[in-house]
PDB file of N, CA and C in Angstrom:
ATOM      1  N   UNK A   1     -41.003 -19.597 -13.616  1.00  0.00           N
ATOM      2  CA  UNK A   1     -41.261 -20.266 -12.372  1.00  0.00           C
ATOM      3  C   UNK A   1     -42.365 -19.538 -11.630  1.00  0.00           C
ATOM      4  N   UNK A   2     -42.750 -20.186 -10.421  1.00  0.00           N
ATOM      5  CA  UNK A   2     -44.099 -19.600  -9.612  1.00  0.00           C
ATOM      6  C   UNK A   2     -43.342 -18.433  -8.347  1.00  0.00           C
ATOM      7  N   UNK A   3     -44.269 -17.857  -8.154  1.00  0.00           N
ATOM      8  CA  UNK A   3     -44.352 -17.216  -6.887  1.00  0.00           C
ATOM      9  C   UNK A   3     -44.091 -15.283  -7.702  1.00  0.00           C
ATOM     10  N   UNK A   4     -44.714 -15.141  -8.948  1.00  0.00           N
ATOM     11  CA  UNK A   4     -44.842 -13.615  -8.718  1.00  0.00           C
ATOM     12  C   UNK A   4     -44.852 -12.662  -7.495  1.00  0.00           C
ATOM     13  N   UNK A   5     -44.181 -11.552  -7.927  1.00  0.00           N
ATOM     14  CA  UNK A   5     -44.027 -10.678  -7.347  1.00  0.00           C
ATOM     15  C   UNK A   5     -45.608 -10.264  -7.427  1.00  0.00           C
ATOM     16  N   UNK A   6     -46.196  -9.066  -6.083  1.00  0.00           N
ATOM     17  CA  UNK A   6     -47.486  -8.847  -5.830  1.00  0.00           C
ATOM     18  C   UNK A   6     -47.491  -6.964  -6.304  1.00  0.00           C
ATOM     19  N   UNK A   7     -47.893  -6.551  -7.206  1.00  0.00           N
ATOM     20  CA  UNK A   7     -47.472  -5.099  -7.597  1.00  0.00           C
ATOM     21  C   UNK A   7     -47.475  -4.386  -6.439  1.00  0.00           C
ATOM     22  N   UNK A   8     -47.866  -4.547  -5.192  1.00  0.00           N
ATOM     23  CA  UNK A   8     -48.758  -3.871  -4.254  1.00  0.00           C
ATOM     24  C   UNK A   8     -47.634  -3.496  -3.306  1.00  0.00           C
ATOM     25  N   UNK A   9     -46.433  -4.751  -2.715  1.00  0.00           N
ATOM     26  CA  UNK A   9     -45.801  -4.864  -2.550  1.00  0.00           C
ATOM     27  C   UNK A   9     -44.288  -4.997  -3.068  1.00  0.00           C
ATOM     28  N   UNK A  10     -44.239  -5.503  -4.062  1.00  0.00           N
ATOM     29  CA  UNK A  10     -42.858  -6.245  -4.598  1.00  0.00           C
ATOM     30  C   UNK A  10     -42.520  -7.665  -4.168  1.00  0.00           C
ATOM     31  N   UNK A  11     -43.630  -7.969  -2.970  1.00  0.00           N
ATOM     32  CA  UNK A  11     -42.872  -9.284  -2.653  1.00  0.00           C
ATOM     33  C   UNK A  11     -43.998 -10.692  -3.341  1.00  0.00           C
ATOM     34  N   UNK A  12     -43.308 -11.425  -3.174  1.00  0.00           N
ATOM     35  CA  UNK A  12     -44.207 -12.842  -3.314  1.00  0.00           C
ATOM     36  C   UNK A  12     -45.211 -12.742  -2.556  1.00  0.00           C
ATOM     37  N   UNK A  13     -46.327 -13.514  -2.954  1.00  0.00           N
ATOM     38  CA  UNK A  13     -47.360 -13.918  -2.322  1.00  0.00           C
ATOM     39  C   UNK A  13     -46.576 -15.109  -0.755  1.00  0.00           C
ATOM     40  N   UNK A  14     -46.495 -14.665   0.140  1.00  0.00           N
ATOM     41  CA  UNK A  14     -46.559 -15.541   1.168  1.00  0.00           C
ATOM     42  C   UNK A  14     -44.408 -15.690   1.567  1.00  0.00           C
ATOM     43  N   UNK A  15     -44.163 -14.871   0.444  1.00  0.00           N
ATOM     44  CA  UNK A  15     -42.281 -14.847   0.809  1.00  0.00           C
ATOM     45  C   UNK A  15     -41.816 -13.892   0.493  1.00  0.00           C
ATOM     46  N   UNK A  16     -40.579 -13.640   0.340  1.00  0.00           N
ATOM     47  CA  UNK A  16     -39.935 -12.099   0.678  1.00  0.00           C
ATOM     48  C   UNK A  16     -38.711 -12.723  -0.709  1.00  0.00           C
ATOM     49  N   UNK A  17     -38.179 -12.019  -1.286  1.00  0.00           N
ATOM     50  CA  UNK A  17     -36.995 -12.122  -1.691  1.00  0.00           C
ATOM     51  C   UNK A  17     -35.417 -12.286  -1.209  1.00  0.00           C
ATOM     52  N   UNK A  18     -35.129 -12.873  -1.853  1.00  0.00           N
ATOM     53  CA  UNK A  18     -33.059 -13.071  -0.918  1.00  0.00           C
ATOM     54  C   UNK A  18     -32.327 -12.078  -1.006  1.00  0.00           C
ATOM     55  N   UNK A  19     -32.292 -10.690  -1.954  1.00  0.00           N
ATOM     56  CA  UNK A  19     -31.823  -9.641  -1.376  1.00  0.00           C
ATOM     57  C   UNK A  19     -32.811  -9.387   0.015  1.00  0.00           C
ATOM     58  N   UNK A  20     -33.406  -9.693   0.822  1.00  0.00           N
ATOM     59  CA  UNK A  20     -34.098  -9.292   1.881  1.00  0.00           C
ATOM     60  C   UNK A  20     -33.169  -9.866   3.319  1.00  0.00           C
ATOM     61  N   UNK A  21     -32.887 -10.957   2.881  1.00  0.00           N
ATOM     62  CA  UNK A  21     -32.600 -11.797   3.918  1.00  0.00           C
ATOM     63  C   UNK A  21     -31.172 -11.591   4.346  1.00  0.00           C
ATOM     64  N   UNK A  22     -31.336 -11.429   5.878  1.00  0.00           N
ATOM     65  CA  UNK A  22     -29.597 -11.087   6.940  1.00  0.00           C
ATOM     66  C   UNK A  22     -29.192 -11.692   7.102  1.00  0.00           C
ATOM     67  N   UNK A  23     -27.882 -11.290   7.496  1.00  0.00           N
ATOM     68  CA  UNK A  23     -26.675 -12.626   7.950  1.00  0.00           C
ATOM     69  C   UNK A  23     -27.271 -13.647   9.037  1.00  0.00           C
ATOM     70  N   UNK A  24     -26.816 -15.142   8.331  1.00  0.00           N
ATOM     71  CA  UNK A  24     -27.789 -15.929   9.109  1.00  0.00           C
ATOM     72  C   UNK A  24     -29.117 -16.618   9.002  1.00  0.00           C
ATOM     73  N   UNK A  25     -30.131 -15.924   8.184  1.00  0.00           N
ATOM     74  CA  UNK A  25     -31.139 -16.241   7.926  1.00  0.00           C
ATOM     75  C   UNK A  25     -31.031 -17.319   7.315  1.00  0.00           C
ATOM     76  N   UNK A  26     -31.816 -18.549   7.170  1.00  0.00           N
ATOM     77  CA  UNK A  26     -32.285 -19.491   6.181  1.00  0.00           C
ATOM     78  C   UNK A  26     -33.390 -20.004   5.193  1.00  0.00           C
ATOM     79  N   UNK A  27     -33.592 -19.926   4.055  1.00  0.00           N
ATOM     80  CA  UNK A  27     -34.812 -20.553   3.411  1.00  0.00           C
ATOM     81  C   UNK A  27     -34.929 -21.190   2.533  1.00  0.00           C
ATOM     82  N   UNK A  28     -36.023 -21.331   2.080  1.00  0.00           N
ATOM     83  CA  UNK A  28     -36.243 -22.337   0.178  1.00  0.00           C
ATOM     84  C   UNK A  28     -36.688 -20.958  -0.479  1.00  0.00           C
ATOM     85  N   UNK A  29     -35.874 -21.913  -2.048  1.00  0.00           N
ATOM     86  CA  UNK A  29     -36.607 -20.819  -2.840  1.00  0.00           C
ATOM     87  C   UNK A  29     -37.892 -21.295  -3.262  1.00  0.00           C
ATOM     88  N   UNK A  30     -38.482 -20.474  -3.566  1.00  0.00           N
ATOM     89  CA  UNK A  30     -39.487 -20.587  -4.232  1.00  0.00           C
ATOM     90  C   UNK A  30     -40.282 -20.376  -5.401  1.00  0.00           C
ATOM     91  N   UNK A  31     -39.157 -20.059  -6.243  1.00  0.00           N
ATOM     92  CA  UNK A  31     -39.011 -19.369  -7.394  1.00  0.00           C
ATOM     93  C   UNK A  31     -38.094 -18.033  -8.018  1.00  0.00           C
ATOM     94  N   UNK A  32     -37.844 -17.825  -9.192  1.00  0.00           N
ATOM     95  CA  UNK A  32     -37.109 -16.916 -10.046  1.00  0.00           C
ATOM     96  C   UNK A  32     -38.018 -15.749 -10.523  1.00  0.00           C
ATOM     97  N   UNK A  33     -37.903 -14.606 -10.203  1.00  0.00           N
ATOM     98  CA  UNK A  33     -38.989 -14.037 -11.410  1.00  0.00           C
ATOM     99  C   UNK A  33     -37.345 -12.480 -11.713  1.00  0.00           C
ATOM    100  N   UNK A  34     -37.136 -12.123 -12.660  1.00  0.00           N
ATOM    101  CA  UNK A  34     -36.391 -10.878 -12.866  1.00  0.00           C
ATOM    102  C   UNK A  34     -37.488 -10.026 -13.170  1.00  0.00           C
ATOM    103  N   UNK A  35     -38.529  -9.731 -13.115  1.00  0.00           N
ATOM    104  CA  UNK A  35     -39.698  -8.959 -13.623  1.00  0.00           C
ATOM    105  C   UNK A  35     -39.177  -7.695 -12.266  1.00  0.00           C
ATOM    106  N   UNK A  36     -39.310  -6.658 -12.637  1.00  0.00           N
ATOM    107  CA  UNK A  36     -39.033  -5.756 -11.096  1.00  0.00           C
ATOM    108  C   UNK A  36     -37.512  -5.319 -10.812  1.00  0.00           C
ATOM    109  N   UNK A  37     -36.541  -6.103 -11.562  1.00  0.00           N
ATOM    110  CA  UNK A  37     -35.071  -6.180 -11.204  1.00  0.00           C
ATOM    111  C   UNK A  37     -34.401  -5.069 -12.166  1.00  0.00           C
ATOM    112  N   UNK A  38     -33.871  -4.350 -11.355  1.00  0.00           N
ATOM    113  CA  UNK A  38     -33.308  -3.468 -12.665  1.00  0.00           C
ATOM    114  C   UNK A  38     -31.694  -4.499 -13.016  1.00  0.00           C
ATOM    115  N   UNK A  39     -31.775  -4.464 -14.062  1.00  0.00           N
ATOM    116  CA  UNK A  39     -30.071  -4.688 -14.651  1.00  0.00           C
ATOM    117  C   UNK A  39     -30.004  -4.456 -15.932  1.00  0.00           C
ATOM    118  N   UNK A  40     -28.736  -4.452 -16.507  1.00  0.00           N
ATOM    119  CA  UNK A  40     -28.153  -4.537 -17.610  1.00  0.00           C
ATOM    120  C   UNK A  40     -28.290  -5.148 -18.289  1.00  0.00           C
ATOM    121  N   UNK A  41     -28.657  -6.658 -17.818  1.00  0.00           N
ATOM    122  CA  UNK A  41     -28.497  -7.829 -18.734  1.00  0.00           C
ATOM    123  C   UNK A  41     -30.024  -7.654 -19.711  1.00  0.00           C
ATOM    124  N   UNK A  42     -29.430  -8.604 -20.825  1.00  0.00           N
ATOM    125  CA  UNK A  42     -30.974  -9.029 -21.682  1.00  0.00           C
ATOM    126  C   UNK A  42     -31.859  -9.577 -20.761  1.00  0.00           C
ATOM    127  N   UNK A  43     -33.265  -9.828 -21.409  1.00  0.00           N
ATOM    128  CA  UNK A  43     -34.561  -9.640 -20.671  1.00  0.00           C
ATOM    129  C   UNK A  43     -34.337 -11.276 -20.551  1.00  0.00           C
ATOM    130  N   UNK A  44     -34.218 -12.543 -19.816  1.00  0.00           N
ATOM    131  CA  UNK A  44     -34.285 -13.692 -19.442  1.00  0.00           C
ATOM    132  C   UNK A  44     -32.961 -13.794 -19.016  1.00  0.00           C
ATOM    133  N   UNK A  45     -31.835 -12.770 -18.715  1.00  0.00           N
ATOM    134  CA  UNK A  45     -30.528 -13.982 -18.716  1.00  0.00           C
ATOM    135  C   UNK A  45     -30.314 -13.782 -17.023  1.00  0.00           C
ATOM    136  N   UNK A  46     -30.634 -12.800 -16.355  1.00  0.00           N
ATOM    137  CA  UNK A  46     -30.657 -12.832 -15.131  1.00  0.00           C
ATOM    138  C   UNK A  46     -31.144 -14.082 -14.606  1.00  0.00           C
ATOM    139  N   UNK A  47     -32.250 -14.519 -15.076  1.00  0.00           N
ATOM    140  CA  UNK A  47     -32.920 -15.973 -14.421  1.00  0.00           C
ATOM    141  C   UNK A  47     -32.432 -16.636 -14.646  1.00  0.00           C
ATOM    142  N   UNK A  48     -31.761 -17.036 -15.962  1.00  0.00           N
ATOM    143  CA  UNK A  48     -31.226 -17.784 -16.956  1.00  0.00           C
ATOM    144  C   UNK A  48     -30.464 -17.666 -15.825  1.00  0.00           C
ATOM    145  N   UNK A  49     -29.578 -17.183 -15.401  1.00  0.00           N
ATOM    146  CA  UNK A  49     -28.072 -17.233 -14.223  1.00  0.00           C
ATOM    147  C   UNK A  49     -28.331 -17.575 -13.284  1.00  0.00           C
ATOM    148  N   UNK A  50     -29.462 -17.055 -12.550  1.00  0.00           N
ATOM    149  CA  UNK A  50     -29.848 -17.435 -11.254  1.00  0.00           C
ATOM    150  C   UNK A  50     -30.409 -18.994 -10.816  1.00  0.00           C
ATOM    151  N   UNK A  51     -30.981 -19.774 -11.961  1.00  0.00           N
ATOM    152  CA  UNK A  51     -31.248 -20.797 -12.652  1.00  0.00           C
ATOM    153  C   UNK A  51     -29.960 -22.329 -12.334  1.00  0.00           C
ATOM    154  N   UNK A  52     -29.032 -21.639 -13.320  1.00  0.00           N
ATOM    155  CA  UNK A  52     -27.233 -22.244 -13.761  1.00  0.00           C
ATOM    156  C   UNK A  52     -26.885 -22.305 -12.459  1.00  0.00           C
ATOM    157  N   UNK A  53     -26.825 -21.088 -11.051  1.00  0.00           N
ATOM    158  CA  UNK A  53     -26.111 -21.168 -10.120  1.00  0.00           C
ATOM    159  C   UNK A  53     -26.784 -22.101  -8.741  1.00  0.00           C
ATOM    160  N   UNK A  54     -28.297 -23.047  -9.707  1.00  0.00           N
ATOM    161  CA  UNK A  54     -28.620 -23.570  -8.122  1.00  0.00           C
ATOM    162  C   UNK A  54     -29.525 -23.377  -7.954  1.00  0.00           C
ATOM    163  N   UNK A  55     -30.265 -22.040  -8.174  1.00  0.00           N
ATOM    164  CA  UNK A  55     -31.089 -21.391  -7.623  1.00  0.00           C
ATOM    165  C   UNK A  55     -32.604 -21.526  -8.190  1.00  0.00           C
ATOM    166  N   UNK A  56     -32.743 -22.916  -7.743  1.00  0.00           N
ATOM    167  CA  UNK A  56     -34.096 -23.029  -8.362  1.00  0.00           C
ATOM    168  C   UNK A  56     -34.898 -24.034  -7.466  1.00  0.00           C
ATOM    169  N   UNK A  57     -36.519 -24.049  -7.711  1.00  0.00           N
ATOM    170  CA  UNK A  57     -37.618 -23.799  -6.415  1.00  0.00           C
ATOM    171  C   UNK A  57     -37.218 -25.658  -5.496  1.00  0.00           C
ATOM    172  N   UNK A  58     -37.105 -25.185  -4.458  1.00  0.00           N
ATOM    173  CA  UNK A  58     -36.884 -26.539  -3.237  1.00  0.00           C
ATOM    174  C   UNK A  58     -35.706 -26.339  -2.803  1.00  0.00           C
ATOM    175  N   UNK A  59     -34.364 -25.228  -3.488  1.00  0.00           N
ATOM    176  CA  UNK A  59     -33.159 -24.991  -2.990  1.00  0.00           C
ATOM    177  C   UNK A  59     -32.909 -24.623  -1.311  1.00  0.00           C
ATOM    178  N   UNK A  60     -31.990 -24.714  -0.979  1.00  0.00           N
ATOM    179  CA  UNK A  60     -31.990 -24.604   0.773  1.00  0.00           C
ATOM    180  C   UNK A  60     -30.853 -23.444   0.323  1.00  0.00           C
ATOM    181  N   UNK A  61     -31.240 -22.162   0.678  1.00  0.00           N
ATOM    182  CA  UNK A  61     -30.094 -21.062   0.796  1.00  0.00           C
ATOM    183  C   UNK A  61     -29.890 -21.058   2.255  1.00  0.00           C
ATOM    184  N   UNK A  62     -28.538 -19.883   2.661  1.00  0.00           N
ATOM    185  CA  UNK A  62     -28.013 -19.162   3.558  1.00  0.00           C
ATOM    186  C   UNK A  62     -27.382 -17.767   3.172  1.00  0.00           C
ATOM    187  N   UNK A  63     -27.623 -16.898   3.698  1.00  0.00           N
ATOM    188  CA  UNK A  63     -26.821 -15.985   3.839  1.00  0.00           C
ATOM    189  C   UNK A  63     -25.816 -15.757   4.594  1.00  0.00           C
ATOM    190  N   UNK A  64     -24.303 -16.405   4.586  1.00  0.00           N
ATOM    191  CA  UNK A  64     -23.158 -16.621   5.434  1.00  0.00           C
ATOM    192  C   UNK A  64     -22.416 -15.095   5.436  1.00  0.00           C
ATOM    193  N   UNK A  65     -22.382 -14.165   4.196  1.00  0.00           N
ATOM    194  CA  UNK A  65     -22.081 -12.955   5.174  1.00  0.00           C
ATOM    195  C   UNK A  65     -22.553 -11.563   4.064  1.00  0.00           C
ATOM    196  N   UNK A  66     -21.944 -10.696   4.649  1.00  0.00           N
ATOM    197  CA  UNK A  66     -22.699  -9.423   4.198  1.00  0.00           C
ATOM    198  C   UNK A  66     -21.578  -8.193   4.092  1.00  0.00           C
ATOM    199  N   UNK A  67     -21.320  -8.146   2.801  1.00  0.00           N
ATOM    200  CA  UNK A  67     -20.180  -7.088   2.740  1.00  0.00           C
ATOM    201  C   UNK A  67     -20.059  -5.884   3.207  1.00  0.00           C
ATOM    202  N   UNK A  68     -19.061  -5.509   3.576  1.00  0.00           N
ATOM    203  CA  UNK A  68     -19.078  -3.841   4.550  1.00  0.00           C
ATOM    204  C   UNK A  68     -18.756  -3.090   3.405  1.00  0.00           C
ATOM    205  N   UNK A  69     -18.668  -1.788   2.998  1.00  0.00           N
ATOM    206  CA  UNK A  69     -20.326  -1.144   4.129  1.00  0.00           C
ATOM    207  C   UNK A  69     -21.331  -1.528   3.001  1.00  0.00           C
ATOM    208  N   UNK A  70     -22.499  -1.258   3.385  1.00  0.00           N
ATOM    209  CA  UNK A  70     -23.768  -1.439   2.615  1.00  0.00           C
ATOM    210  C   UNK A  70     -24.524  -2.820   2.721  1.00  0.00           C
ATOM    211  N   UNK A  71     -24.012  -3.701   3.367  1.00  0.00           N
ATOM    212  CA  UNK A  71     -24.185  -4.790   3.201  1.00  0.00           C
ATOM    213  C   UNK A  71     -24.483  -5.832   1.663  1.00  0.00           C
ATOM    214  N   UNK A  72     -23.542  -5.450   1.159  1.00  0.00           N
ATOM    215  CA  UNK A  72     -23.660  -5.695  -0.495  1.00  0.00           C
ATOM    216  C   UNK A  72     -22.615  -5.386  -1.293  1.00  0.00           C
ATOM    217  N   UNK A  73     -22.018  -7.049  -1.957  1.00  0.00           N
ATOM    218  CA  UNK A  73     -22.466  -7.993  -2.051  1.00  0.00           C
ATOM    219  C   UNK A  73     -23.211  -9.152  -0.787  1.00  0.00           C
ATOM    220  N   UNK A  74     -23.892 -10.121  -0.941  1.00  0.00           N
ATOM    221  CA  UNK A  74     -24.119 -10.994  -0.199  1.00  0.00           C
ATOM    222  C   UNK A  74     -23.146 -12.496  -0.314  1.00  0.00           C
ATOM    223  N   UNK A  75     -23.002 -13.294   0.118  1.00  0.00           N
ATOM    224  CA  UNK A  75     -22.343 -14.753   0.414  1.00  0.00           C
ATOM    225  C   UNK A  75     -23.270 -15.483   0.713  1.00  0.00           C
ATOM    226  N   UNK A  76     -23.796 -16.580  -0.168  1.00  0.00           N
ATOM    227  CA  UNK A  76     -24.481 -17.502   0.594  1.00  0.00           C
ATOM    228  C   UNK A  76     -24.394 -18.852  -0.020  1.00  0.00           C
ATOM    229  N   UNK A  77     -24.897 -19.334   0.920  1.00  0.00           N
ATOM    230  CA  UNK A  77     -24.619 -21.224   0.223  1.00  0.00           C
ATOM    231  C   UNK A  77     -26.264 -21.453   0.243  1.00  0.00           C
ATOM    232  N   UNK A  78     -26.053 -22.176  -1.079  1.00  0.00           N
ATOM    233  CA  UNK A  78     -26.686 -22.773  -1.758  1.00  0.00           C
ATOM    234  C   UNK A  78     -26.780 -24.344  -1.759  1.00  0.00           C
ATOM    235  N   UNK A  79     -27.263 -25.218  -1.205  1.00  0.00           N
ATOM    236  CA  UNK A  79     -27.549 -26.388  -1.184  1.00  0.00           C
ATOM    237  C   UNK A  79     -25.957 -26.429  -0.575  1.00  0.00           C
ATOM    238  N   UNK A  80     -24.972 -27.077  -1.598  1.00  0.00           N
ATOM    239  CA  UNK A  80     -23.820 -27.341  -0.610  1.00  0.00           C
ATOM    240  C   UNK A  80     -22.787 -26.914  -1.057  1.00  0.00           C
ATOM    241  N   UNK A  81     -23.025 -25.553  -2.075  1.00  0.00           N
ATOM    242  CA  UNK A  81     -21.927 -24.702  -2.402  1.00  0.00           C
ATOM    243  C   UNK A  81     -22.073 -23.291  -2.114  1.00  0.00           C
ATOM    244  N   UNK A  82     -21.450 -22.413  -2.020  1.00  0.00           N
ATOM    245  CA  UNK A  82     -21.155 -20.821  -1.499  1.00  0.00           C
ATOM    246  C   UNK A  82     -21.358 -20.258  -3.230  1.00  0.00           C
ATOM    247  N   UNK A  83     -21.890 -18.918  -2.650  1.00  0.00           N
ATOM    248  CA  UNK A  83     -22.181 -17.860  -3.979  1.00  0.00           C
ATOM    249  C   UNK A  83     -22.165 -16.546  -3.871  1.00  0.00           C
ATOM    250  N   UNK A  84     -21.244 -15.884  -4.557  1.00  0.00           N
ATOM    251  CA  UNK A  84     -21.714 -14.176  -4.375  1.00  0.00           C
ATOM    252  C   UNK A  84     -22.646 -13.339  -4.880  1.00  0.00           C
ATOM    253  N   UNK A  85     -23.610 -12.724  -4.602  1.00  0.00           N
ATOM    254  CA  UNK A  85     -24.355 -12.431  -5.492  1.00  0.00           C
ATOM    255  C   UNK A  85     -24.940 -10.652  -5.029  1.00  0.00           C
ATOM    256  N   UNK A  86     -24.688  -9.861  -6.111  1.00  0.00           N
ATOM    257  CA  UNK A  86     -25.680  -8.055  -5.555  1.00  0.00           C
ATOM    258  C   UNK A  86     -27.065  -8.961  -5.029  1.00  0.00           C
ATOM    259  N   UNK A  87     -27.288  -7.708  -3.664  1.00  0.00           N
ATOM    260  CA  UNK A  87     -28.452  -7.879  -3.689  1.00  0.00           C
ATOM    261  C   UNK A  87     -29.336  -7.624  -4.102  1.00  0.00           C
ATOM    262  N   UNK A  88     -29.170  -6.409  -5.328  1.00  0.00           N
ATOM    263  CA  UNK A  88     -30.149  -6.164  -6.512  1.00  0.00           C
ATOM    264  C   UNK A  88     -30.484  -7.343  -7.597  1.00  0.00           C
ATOM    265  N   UNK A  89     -29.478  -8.178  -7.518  1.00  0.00           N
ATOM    266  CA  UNK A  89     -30.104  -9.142  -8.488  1.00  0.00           C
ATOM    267  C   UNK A  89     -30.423 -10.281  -7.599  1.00  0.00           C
ATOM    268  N   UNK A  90     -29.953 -10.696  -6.481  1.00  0.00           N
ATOM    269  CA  UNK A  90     -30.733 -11.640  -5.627  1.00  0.00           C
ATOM    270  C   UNK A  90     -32.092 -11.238  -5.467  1.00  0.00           C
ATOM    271  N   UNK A  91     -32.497 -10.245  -5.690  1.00  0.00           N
ATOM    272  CA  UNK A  91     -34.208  -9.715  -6.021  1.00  0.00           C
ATOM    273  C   UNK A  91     -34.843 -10.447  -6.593  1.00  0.00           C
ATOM    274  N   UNK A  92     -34.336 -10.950  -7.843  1.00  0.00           N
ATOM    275  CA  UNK A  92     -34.816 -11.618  -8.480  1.00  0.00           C
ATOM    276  C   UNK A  92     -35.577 -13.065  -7.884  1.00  0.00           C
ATOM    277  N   UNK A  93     -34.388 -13.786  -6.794  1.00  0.00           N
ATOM    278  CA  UNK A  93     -35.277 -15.100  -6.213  1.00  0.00           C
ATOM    279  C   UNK A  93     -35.779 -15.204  -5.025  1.00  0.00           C
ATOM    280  N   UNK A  94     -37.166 -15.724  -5.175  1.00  0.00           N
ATOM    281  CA  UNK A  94     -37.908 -15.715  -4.370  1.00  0.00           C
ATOM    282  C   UNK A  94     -37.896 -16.749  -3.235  1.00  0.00           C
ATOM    283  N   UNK A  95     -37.886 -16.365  -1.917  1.00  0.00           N
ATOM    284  CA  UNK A  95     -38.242 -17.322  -0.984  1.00  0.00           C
ATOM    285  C   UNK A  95     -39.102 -17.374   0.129  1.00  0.00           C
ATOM    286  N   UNK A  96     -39.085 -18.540   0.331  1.00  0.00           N
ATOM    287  CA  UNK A  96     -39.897 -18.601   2.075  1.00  0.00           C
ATOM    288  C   UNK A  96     -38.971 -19.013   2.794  1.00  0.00           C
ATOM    289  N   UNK A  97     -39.669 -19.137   4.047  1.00  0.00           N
ATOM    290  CA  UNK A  97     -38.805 -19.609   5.314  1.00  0.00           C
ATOM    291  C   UNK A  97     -38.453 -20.761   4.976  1.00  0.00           C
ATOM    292  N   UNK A  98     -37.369 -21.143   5.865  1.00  0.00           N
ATOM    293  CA  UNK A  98     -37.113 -22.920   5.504  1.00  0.00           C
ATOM    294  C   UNK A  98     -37.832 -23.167   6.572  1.00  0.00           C
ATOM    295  N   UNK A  99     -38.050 -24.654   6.272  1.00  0.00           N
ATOM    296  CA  UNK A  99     -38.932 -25.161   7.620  1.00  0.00           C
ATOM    297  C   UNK A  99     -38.066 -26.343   8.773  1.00  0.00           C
TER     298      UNK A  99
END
């Protein structure tokens, strides 16, 4: 999908990632990239998941809450279902503001 990460930064050209985003916030995604993400998994299945759960470019997220302490895991709904997700691997999708 579009919206690489910028080496310079880590973020998208013109958006921030959803591990970024606080309780409350809203946006679209704007793409998947795991390039940058540390995990465990094989090299495509993070997206591959992030993909399966919704999470793909025109989606309307929320972040509804933020686990104590660390703020992590995250809660958020996704078009018109709820999701838990680390915010190390919510790294992976990219968004902008909603409008």
């Amino acid at each position: 999908m579009s919206g690489h990460p910028t080496p310079e930064t880590g973020s998208s050209p013109g958006g921030r990632h959803l591990g970024e985003l606080k309780k409350g916030e809203r946006a679209r995604v704007t793409g998947v990239d795991e390039r940058g993400v540390v995990t465990t998994l094989p090299e495509g299945e993070l997206e591959r998941r992030m993909i399966e759960m919704g999470l793909v470019e025109g989606s309307h997220v929320e972040v509804l809450h933020e686990a104590f302490p660390g703020r992590d895991p995250i809660a958020i709904r996704v078009n018109e279902h709820t999701l838990a997700l680390r915010r190390a691997e919510a790294r992976a999708v990219l968004v902008a503001p909603a409008a």
